[in-house]
Protein backbone atom coordinates (compact mmCIF):
# COMPACT_ATOMS: atom_id res chain seq x y z
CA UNK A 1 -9.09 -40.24 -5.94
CA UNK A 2 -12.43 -38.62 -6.35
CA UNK A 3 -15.13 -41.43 -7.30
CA UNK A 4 -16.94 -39.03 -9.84
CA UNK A 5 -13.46 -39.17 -12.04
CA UNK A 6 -13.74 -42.81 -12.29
CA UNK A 7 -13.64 -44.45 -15.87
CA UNK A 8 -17.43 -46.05 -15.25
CA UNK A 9 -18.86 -42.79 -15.05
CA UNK A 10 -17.25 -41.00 -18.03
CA UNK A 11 -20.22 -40.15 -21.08
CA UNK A 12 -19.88 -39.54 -24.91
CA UNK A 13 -21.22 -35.93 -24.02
CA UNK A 14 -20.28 -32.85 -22.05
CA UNK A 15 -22.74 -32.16 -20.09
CA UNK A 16 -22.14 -28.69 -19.78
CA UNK A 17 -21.25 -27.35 -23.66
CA UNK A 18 -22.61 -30.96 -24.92
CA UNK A 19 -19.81 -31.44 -26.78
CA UNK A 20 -19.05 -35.32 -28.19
CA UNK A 21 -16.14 -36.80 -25.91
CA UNK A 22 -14.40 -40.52 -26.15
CA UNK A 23 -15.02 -41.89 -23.09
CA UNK A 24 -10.68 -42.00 -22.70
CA UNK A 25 -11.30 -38.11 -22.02
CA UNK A 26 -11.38 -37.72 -18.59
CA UNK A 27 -12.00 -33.60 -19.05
CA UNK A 28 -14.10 -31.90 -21.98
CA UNK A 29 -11.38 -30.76 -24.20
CA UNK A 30 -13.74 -27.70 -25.27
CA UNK A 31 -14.72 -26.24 -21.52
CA UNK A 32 -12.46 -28.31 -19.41
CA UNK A 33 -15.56 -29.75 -16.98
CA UNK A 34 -14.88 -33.13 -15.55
CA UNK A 35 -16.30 -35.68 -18.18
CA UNK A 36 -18.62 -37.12 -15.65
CA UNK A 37 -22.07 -38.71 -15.24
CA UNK A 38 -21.96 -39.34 -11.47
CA UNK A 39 -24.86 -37.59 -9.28
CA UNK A 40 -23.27 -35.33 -7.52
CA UNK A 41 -22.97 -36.59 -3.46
CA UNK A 42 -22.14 -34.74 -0.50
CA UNK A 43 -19.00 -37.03 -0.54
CA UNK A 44 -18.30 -35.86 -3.92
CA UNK A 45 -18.79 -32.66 -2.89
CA UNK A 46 -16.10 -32.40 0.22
CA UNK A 47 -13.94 -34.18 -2.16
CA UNK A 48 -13.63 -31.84 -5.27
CA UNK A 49 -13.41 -28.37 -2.94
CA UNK A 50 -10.72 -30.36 -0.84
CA UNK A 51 -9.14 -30.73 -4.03
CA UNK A 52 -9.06 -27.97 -5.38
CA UNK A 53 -7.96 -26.52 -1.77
CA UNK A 54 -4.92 -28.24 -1.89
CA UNK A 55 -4.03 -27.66 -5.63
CA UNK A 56 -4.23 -24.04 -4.97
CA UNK A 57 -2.58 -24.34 -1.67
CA UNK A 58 0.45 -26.44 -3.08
CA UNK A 59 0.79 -23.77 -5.74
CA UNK A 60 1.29 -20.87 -3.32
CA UNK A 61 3.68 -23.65 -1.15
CA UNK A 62 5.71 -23.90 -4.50
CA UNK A 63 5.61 -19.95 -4.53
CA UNK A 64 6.78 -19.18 -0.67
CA UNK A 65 9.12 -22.09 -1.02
CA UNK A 66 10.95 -20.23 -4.34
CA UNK A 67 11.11 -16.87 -3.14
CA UNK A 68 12.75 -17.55 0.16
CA UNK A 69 15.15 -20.07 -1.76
CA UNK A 70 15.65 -18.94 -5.04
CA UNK A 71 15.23 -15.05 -5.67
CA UNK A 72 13.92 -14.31 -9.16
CA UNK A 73 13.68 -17.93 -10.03
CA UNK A 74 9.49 -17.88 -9.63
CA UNK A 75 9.40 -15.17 -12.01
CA UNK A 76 11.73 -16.47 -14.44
CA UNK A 77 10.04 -19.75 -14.53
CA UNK A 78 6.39 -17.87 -14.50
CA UNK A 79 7.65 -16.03 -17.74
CA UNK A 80 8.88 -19.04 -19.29
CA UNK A 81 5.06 -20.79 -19.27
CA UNK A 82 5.35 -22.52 -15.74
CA UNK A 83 1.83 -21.24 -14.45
CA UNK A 84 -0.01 -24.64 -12.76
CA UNK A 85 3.12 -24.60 -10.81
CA UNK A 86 3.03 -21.41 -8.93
CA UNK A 87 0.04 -18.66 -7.59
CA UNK A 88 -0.46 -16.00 -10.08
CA UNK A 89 2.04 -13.80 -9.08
CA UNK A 90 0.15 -10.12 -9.24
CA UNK A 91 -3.27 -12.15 -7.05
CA UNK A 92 -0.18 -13.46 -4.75
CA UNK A 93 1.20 -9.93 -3.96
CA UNK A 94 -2.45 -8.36 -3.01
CA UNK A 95 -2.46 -11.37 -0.88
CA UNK A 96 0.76 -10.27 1.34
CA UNK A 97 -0.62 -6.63 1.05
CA UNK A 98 -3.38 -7.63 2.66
CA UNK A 99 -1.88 -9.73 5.37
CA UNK A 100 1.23 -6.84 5.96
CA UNK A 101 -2.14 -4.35 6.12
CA UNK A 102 -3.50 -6.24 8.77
CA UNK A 103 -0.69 -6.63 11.17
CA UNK A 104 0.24 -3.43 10.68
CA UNK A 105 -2.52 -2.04 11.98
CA UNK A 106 -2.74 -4.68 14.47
CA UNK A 107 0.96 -3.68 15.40
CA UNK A 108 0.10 0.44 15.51
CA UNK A 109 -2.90 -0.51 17.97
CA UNK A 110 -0.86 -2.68 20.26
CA UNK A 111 2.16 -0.17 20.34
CA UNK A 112 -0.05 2.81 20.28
CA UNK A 113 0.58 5.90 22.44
CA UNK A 114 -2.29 5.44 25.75
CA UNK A 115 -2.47 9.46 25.56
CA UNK A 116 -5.62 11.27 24.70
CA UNK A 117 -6.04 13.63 22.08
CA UNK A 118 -6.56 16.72 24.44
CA UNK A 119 -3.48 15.22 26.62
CA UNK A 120 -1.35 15.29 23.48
CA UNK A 121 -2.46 18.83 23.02
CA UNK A 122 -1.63 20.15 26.28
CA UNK A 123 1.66 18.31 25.85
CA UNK A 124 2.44 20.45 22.80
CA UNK A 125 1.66 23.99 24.23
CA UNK A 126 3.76 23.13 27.02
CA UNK A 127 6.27 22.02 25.13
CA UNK A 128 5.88 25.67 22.90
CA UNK A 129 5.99 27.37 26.20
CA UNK A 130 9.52 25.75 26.88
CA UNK A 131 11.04 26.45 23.56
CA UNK A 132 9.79 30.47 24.13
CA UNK A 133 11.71 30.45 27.19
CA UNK A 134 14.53 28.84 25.83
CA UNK A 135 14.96 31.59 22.79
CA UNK A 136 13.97 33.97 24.83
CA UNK A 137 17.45 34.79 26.25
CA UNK A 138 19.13 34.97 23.32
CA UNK A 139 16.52 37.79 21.18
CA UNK A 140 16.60 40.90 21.83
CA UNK A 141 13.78 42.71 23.45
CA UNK A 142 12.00 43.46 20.49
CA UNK A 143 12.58 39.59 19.13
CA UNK A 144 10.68 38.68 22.32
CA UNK A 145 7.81 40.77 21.94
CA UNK A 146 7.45 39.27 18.48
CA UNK A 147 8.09 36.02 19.31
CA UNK A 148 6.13 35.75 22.12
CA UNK A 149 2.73 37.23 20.10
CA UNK A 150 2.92 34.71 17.56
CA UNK A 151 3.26 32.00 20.31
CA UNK A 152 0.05 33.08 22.20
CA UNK A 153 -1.90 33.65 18.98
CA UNK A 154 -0.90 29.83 18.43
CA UNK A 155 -1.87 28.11 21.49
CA UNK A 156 -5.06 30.68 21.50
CA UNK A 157 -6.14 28.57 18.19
CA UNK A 158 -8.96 26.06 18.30
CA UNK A 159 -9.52 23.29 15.54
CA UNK A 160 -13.20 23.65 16.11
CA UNK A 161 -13.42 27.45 15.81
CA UNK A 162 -13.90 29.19 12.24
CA UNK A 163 -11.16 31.50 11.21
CA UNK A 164 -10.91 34.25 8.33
CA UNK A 165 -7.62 34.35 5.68
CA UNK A 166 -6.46 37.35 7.60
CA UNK A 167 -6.52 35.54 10.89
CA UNK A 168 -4.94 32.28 9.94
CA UNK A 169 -2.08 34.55 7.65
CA UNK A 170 -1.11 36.52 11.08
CA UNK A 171 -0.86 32.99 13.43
CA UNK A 172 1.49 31.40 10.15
CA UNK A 173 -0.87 28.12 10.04
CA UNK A 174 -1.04 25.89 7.31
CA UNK A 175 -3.55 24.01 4.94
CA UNK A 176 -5.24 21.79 8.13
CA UNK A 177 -6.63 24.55 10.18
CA UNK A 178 -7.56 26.25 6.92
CA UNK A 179 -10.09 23.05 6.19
CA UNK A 180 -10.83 22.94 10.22
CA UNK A 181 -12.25 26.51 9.20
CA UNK A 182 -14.15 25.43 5.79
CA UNK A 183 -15.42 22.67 7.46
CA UNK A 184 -16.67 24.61 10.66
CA UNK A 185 -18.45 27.03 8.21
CA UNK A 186 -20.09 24.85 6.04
CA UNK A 187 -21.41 22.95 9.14
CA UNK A 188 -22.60 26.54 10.65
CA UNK A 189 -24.07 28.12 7.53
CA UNK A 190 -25.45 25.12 5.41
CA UNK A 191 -27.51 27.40 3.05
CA UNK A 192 -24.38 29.05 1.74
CA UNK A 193 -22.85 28.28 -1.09
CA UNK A 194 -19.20 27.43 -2.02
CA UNK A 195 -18.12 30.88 -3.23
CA UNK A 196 -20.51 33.06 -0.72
CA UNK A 197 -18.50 30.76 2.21
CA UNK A 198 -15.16 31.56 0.51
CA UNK A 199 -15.70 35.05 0.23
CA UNK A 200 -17.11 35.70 3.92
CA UNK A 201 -14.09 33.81 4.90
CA UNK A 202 -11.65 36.32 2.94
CA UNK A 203 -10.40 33.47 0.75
CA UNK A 204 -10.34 34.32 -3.32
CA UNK A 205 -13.24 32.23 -4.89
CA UNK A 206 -11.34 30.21 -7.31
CA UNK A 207 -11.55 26.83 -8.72
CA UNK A 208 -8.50 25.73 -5.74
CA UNK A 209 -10.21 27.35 -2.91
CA UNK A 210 -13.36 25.72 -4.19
CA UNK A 211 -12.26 22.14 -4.56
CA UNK A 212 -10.60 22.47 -0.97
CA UNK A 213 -13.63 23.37 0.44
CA UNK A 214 -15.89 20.65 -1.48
CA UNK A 215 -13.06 17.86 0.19
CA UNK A 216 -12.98 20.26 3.81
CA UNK A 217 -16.91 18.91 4.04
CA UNK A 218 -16.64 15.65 3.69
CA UNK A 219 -14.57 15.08 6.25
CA UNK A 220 -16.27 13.24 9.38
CA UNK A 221 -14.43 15.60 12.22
CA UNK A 222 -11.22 18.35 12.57
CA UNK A 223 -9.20 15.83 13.16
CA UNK A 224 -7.74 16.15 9.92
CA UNK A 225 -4.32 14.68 9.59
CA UNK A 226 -5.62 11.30 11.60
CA UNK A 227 -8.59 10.90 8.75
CA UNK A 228 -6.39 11.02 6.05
CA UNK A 229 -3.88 9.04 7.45
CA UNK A 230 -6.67 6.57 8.44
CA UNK A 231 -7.96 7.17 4.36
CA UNK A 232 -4.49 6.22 2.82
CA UNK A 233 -3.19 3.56 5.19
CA UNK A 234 -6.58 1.83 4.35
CA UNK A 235 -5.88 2.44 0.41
CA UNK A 236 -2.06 1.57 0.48
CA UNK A 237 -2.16 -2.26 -0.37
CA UNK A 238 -4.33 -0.87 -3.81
CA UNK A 239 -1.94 2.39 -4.09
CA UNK A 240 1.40 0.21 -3.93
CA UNK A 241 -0.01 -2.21 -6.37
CA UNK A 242 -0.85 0.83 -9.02
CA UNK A 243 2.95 2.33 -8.21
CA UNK A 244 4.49 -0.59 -9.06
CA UNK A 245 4.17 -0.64 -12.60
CA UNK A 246 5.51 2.63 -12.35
CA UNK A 247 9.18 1.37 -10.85
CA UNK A 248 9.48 -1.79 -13.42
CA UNK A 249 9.75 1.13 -15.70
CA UNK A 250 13.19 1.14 -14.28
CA UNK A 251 13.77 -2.09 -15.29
CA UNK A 252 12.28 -1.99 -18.27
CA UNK A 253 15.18 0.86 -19.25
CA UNK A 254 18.07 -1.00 -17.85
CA UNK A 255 17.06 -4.09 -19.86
CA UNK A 256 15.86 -2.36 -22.73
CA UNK A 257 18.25 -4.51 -24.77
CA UNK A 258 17.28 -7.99 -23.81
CA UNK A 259 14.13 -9.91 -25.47
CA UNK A 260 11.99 -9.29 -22.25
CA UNK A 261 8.50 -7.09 -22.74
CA UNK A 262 7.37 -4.68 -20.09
CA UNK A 263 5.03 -7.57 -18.61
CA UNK A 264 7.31 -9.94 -17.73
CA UNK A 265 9.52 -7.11 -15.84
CA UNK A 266 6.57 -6.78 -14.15
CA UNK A 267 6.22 -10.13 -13.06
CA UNK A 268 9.88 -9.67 -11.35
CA UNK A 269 8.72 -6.80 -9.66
CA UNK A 270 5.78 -8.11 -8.09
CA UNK A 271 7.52 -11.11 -6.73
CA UNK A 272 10.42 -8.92 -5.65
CA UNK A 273 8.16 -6.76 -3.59
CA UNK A 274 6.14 -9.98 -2.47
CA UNK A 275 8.98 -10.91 -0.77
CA UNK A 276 9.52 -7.87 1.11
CA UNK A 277 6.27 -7.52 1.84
CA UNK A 278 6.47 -11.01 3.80
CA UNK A 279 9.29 -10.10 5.30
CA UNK A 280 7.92 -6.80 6.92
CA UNK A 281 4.72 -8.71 7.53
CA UNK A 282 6.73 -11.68 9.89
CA UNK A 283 8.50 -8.30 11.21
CA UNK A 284 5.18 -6.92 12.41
CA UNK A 285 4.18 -10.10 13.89
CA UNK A 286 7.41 -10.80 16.07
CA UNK A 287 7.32 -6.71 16.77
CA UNK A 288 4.61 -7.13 18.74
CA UNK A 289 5.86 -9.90 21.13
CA UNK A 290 9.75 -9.12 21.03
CA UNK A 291 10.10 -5.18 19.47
CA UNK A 292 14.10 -5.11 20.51
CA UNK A 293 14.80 -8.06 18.36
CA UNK A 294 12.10 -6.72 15.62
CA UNK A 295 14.26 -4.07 15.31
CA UNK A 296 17.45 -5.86 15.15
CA UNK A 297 15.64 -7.95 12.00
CA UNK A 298 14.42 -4.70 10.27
CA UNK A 299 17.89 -3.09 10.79
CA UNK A 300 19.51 -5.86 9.36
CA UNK A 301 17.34 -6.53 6.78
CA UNK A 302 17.09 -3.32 4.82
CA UNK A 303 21.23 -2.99 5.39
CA UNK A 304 22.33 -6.42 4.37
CA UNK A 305 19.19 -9.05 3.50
CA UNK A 306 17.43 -6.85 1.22
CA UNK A 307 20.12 -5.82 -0.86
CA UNK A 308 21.93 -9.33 -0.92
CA UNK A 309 18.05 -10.89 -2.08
CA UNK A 310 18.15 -7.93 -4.63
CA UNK A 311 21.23 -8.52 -6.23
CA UNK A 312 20.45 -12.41 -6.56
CA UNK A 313 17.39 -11.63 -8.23
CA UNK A 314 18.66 -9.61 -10.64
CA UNK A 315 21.55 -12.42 -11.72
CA UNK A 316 18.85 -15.26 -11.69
CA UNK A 317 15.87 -13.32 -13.60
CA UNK A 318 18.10 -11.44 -16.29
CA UNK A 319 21.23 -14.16 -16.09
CA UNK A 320 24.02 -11.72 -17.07
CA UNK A 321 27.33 -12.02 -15.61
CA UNK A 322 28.58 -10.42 -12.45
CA UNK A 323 30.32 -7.12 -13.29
CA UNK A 324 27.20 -6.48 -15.41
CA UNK A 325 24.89 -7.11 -12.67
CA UNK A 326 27.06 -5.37 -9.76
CA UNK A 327 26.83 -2.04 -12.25
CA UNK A 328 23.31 -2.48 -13.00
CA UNK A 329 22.44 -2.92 -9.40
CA UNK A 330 24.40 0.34 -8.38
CA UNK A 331 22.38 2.33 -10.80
CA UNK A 332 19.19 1.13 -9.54
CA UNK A 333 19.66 2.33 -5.85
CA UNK A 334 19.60 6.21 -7.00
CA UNK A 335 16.51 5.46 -9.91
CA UNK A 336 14.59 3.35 -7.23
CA UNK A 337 14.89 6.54 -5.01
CA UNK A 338 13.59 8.83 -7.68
CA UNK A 339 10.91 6.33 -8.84
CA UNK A 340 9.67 5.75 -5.07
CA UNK A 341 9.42 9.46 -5.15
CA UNK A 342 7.17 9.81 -8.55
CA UNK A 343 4.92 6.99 -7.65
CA UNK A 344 4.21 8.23 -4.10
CA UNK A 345 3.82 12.05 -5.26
CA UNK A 346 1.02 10.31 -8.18
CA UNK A 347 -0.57 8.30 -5.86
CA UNK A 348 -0.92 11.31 -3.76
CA UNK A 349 -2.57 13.39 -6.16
CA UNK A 350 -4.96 10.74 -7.04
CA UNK A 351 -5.43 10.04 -3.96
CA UNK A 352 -6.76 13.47 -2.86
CA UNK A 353 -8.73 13.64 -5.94
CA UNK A 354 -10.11 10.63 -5.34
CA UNK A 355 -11.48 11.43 -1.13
């Protein structure tokens, strides 16, 4: 027990609102500070963080310990006022993001392909040559001459070269060599404005050719597609936690007709995905040292574990019988699909707008 908690050194004042106490009050009832008159001591010091330590560490013991045993018990109980028991459940789940985060990009670094960027790109124009000479046989000769143009005008094509709207329309590139070509020019002619570049490029000057080349220079090099996969693997902890209120809609809809408000759905979704999140996290971890048997877990998992946990959930949160449940669960595979879909597509958009 902490010495500064100790009846002798209880006061008749708060010393921190100065609010009367009886010395029986062992806590201010107003602001909750330790009713105490003890100089503080280094002992006392080690003692109260260790304290605290431990409460918070038995209340996220409490909340492993329930989700692994008892799915959708920690959020029913949450809901129903039990909150010193368990770790806030939304603080909990940016906890696992973080940590799945972390070995994920731990587990992409130690299972990372060894080959260069330009080796990767010599791989691919070889790999163009062999599919021209395996279509060539079967096009005629005027096929071939077609084919074979369009081939060579790709592999002729340099990220780090600047090319018009005419050029890039006759090689049939997309949207990443058209901001390797933005960028390129903006770095080359400085001076020039947004709609001067656009129109010396050939490109209409209109407000979506001008916000694409606003993001095109702030982009650090043409390697496009591995910045912005970089930018939103970085941001996906932060983007899941922002789609998820968008799925408990789902639930919200289903169980429209019980007394349960949108929060408290939420609550079930955050510890549902908390779980999973744990789950791919330890998967990560055991991918790295044994990747056959990682993949035996995550096959398993998503196939039979998952959907098992899921269904449990579902019967312990919202305690309706089985046919009920079994029905309900059956119509949330296809409205999870959509609802995956939506949130990704919105966290997309704001996720460009926001680079």
């Amino acid at each position: 027990m902490i010495k500064r908690k100790l009846k002798q050194y209880r006061g008749y004042e708060c010393l921190n609102c100065e609010t009367p106490l009886d010395i029986s009050e062992k806590y201010c009832h107003h602001c909750g500070q330790l009713n105490s008159t003890k100089q503080l001591t280094i002992t006392d010091f080690f003692e109260e963080f260790l304290s605290n330590f431990y409460a918070y560490d038995s209340r996220l013991r409490n909340s492993i310990i329930s989700i692994f045993t008892k799915p959708g018990h920690l959020a029913k109980e949450f809901n129903e006022g039990k909150k010193q028991k368990y770790a806030n459940p939304f603080r909990l789940f940016l906890s696992v993001s973080l940590l799945l985060f972390i070995t994920d990009n731990l587990n992409e670094k130690y299972n990372s392909d060894p080959t260069t960027p330009k080796d990767t790109e010599l791989i691919n124009k070889e790999k163009i040559n062999e599919e021209l000479k395996q279509v060539n046989d079967s096009l005629i000769d005027v096929d071939k001459l077609a084919v074979k143009e369009q081939i060579n005008s790709l592999l002729s094509l340099d990220k780090d070269s600047i090319y018009t709207k005419a050029e890039l329309d006759k090689s049939q590139l997309g949207m990443f060599y058209k901001i390797n070509s933005f960028r390129n020019f903006s770095i080359k002619y400085p001076n020039k404005t947004d709609s001067e570049s656009l129109k010396e490029l050939g490109f209409k000057d209109d407000n979506y050719n001008r916000f694409f080349y606003s993001k095109a220079k702030l982009f650090k090099s043409n390697n496009i597609k591995s910045e912005l996969n970089s930018y939103f693997y970085e941001k996906l902890p932060f983007l899941i936690f922002l789609s998820l209120p968008i799925i408990t809609i789902i639930f919200w809809l289903l169980y429209f007709r019980l007394k349960i408000n949108y929060t408290e759905h939420l609550v079930f979704t955050y510890t549902f995905f908390t779980f999973l999140f744990i789950c791919i996290t330890l998967f990560n971890i055991i991918d790295i040292f044994f990747p056959i048997i990682a993949v035996f877990l995550i096959t398993t998992s998503f196939f039979l574990l998952f959907p098992i946990y899921f269904y449990k959930s579902l019967k312990n949160f919202y305690r309706q019988n089985r046919w009920k449940t079994v029905l309900k669960f059956l119509l949330l595979i296809p409205m999870f699909g959509f609802f995956l879909t939506l949130s990704a597509l919105t966290m997309l958009f704001f996720g460009i707008l926001l680079f």
